[in-house]
C-alpha atoms as a PDB file:
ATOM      1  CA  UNK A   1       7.850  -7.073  15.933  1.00  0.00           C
ATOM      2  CA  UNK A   2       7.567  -4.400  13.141  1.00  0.00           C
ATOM      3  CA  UNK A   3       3.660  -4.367  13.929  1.00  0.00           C
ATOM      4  CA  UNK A   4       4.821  -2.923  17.311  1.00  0.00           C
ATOM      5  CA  UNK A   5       7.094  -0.151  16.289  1.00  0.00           C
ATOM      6  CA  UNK A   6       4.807   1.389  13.533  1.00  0.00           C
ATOM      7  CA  UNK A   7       1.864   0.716  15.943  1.00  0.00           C
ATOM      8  CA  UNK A   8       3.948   2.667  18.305  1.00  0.00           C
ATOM      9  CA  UNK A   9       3.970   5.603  16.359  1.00  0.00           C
ATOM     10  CA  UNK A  10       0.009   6.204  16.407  1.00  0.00           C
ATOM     11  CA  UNK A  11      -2.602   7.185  18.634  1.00  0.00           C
ATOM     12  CA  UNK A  12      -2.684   4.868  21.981  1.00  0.00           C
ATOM     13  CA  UNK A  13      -5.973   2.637  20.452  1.00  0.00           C
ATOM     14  CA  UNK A  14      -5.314   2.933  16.758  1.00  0.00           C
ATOM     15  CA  UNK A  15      -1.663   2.191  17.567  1.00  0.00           C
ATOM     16  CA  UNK A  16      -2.666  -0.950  19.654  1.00  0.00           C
ATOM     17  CA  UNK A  17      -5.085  -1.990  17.011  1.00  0.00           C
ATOM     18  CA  UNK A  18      -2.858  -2.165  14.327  1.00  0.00           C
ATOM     19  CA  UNK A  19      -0.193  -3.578  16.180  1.00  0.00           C
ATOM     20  CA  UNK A  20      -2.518  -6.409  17.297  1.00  0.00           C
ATOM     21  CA  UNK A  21      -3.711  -7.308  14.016  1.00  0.00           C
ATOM     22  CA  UNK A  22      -1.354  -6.314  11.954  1.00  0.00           C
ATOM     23  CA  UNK A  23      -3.702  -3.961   9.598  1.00  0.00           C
ATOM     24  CA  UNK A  24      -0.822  -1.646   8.479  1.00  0.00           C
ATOM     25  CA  UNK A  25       0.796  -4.775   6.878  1.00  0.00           C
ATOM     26  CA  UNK A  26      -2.482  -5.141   4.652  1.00  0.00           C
ATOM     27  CA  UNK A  27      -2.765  -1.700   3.970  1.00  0.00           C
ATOM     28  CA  UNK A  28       0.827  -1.136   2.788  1.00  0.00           C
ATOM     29  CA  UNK A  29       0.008  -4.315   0.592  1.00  0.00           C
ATOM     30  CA  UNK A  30      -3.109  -2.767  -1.105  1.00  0.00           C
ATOM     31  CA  UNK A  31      -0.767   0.312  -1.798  1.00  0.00           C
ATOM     32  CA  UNK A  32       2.018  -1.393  -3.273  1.00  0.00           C
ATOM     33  CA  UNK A  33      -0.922  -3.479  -5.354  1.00  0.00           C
ATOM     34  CA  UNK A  34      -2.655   0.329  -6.455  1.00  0.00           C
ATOM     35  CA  UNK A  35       1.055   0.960  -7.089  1.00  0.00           C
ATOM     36  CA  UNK A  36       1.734  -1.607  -9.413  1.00  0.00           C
ATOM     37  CA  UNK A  37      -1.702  -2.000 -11.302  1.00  0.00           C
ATOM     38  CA  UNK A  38      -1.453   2.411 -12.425  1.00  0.00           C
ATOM     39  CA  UNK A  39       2.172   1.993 -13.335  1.00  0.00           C
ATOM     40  CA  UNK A  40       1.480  -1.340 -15.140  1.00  0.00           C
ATOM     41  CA  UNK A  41      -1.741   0.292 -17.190  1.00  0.00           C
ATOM     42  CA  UNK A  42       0.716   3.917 -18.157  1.00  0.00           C
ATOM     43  CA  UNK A  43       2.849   1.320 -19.330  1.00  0.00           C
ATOM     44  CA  UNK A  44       0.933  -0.564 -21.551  1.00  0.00           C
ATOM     45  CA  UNK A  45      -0.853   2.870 -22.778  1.00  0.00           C
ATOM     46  CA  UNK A  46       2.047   4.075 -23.829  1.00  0.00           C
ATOM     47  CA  UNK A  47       2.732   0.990 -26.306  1.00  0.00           C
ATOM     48  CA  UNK A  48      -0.578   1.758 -27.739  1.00  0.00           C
ATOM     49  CA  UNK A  49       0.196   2.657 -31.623  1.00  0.00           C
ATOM     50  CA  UNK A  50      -0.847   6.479 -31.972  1.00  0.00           C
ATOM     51  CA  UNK A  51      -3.023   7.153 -35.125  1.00  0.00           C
ATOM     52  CA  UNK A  52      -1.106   9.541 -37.645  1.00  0.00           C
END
């Protein structure tokens, strides 16, 4: 179902292709994972003791 409205939204083949297969659902994945991985690694940087 939500495959076919954001498909809907694109050109008529890239729209049908990712409706079909449902790429847009892995590629919002992969972004949320990017996402998660930079904010994680600032985070942890930022606990790093700073020399004096």
């Amino acid at each position: 179902m939500y495959g076919r409205v954001i498909g809907a939204g694109t050109t008529r083949a890239g729209g049908a292709t990712l409706a079909a297969t449902g790429l847009w659902v892995n590629s919002m994945a992969m972004v949320v994972a990017a996402t998660t991985l930079v904010a994680a690694g600032v985070a942890l940087f930022k606990l790093v003791p700073r020399r004096q």
